[in-house]
N, C-alpha and C. Protein backbone atom coordinates (compact mmCIF):
# COMPACT_ATOMS: atom_id res chain seq x y z
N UNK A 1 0.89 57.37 184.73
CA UNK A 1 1.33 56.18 185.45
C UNK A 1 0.25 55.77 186.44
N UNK A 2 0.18 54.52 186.28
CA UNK A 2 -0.98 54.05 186.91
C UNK A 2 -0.68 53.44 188.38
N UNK A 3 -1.41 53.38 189.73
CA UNK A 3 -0.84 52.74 190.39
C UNK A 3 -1.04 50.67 190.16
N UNK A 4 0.14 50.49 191.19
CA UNK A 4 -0.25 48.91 191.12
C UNK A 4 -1.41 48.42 191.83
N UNK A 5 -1.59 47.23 191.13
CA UNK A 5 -3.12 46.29 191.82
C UNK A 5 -2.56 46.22 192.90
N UNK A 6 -3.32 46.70 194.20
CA UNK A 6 -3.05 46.16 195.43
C UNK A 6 -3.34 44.45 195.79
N UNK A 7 -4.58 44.29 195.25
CA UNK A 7 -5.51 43.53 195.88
C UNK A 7 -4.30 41.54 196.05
N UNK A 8 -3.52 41.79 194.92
CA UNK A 8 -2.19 40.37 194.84
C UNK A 8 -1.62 40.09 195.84
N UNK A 9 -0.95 41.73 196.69
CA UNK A 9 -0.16 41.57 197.34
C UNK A 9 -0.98 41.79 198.90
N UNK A 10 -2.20 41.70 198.84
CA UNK A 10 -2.86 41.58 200.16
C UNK A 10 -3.47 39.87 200.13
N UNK A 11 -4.01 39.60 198.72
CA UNK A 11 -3.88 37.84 199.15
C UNK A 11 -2.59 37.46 199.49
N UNK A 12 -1.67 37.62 198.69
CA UNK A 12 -0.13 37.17 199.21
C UNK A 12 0.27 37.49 200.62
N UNK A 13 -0.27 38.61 201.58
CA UNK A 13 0.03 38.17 202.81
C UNK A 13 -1.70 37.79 203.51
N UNK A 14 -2.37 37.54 203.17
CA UNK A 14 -3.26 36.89 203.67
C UNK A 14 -3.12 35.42 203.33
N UNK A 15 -3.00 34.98 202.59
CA UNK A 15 -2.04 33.67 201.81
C UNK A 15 -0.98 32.98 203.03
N UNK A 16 -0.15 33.99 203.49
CA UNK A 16 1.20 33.75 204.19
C UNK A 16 0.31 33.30 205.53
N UNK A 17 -0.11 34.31 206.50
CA UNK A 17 -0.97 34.42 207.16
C UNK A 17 -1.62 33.09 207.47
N UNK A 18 -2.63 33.22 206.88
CA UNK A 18 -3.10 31.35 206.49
C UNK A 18 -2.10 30.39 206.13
N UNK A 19 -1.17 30.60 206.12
CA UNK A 19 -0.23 29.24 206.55
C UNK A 19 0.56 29.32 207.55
N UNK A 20 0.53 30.13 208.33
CA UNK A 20 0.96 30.30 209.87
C UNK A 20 0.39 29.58 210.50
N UNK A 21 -1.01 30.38 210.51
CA UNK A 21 -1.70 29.85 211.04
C UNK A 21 -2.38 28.42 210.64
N UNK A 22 -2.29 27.88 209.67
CA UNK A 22 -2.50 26.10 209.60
C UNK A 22 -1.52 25.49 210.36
N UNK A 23 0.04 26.35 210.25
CA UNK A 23 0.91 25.55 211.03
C UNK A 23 0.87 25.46 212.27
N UNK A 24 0.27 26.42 212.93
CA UNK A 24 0.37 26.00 214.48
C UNK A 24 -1.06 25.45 214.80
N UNK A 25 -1.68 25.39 214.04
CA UNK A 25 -3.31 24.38 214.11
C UNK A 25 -2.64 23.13 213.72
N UNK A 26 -1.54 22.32 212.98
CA UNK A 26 -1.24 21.01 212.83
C UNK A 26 -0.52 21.01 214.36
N UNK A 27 0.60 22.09 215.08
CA UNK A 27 1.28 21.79 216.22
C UNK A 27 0.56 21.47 217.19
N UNK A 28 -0.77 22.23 217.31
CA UNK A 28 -1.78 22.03 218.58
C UNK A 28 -2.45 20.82 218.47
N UNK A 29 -2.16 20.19 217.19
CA UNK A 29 -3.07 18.43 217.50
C UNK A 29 -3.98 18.74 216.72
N UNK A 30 -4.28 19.59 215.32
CA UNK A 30 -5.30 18.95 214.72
C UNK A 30 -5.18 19.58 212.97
N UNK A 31 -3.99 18.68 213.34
CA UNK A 31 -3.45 18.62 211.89
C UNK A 31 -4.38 18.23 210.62
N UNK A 32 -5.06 17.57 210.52
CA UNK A 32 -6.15 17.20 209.88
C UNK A 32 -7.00 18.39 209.67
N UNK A 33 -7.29 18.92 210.26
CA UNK A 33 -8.66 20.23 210.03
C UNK A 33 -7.78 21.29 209.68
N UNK A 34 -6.66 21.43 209.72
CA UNK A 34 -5.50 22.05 208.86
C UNK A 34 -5.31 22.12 207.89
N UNK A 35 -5.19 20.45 207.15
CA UNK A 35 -5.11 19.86 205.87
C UNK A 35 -6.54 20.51 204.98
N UNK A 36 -7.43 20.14 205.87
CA UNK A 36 -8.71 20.40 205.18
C UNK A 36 -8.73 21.98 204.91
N UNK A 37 -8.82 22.29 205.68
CA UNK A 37 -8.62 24.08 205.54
C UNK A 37 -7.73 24.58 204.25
N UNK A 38 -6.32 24.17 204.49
CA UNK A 38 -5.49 24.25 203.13
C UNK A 38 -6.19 24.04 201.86
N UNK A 39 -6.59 22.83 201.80
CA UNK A 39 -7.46 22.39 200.50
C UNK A 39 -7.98 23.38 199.99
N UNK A 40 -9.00 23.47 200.89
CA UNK A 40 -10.16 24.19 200.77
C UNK A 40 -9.78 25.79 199.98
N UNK A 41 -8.90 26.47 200.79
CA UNK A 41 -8.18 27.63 200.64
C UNK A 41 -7.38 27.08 198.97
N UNK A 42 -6.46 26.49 198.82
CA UNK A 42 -6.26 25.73 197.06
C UNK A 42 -7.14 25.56 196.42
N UNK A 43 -8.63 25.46 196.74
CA UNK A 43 -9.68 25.18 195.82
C UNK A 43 -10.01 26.44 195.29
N UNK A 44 -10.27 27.70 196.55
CA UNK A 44 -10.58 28.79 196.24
C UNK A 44 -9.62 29.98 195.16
N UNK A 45 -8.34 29.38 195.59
CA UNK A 45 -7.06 30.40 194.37
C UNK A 45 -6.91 30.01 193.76
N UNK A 46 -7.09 28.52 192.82
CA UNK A 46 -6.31 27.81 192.10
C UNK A 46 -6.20 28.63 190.79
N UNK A 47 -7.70 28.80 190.13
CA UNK A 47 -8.11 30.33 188.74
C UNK A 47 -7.27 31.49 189.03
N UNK A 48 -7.66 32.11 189.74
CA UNK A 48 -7.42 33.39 189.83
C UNK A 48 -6.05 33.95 190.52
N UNK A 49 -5.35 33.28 191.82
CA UNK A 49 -4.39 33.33 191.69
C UNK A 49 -3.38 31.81 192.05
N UNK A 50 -2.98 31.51 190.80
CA UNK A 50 -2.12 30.67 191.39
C UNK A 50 -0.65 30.03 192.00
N UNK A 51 -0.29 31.33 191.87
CA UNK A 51 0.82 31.83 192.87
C UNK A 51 0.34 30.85 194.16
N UNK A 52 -0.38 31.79 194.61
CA UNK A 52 -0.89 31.84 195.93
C UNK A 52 -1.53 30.28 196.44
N UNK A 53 -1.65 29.76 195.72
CA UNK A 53 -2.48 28.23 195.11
C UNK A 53 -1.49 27.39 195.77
N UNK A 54 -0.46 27.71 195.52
CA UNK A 54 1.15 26.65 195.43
C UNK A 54 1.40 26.84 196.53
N UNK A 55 1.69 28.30 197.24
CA UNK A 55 2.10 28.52 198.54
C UNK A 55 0.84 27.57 199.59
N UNK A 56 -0.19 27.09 199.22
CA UNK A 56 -0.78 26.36 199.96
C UNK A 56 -0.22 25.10 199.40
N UNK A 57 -0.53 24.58 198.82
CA UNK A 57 -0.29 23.53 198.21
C UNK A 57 1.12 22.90 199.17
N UNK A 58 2.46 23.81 199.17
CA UNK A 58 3.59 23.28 199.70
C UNK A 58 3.14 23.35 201.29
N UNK A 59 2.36 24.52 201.95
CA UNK A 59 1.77 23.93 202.79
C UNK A 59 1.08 22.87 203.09
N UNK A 60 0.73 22.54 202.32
CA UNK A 60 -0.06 20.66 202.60
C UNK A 60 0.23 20.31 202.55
N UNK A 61 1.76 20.24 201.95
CA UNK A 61 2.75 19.20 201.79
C UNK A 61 3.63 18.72 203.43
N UNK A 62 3.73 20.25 203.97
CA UNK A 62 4.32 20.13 205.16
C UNK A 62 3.62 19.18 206.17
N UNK A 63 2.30 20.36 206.06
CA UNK A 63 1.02 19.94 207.26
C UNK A 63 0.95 18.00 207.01
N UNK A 64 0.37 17.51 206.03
CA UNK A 64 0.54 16.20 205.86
C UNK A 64 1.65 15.52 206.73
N UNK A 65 2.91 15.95 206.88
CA UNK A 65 4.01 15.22 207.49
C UNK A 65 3.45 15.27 209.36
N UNK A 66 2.22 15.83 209.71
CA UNK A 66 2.07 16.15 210.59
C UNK A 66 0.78 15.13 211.54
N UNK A 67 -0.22 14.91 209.90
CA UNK A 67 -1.02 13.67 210.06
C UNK A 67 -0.63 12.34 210.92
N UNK A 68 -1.56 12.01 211.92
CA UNK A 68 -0.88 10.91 212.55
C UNK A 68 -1.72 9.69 212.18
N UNK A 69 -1.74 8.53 211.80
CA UNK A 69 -2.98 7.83 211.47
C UNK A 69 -2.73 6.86 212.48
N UNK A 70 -3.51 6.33 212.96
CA UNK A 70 -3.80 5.47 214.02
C UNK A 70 -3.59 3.82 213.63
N UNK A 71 -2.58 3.01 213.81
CA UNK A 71 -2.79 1.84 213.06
C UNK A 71 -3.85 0.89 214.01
N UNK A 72 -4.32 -0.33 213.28
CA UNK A 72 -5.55 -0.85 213.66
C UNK A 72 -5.21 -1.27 214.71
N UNK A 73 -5.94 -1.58 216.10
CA UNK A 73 -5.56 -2.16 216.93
C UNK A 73 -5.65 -3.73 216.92
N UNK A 74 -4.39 -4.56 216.93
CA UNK A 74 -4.78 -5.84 216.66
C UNK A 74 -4.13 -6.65 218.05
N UNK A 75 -4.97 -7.51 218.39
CA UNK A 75 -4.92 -7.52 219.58
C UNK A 75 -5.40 -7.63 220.52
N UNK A 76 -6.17 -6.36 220.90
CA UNK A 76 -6.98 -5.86 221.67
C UNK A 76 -8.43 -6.06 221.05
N UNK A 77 -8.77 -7.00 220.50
CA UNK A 77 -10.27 -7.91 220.17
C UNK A 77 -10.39 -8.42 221.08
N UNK A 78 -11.24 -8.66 222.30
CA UNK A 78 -11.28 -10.08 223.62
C UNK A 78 -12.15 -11.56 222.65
N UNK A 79 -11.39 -11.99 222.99
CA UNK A 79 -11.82 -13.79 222.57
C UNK A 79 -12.19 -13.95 224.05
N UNK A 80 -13.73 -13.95 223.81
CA UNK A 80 -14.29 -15.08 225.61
C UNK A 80 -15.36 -15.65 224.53
């Protein structure tokens, strides 16, 4: 009997981990470099594990609701 692959269930909480921590990087105001981070982290598991791929993925889904976009200021052009 062989033992099990460790190495799944240490991305899987390094995985978890990294979406903690994106979440309280979108709470502190920079939700965006969050998003990017996620990606980035989905780019790197998507092959090899993609379990772990998704658990970001629904993280970006969250983090996104967190994005604030700035609408244009209209208005505030001065006409002299």
């Amino acid at each position: 009997m062989t033992a099990p692959n460790p190495v799944p269930d240490e991305i899987g909480g390094l995985t978890r981990l990294l979406v903690l921590a994106l979440l309280a990087l979108a709470r502190a105001g920079a939700a965006d470099e969050a998003c990017r981070i996620a990606a980035r982290g989905w780019f790197l598991l998507r092959h090899q594990h993609p379990r772990e791929a998704e658990r970001l993925t629904a993280a970006l889904h969250t983090l996104t609701r967190e994005v604030r976009f700035d609408p244009p200021n209209q208005g505030e052009i001065g006409h002299e």
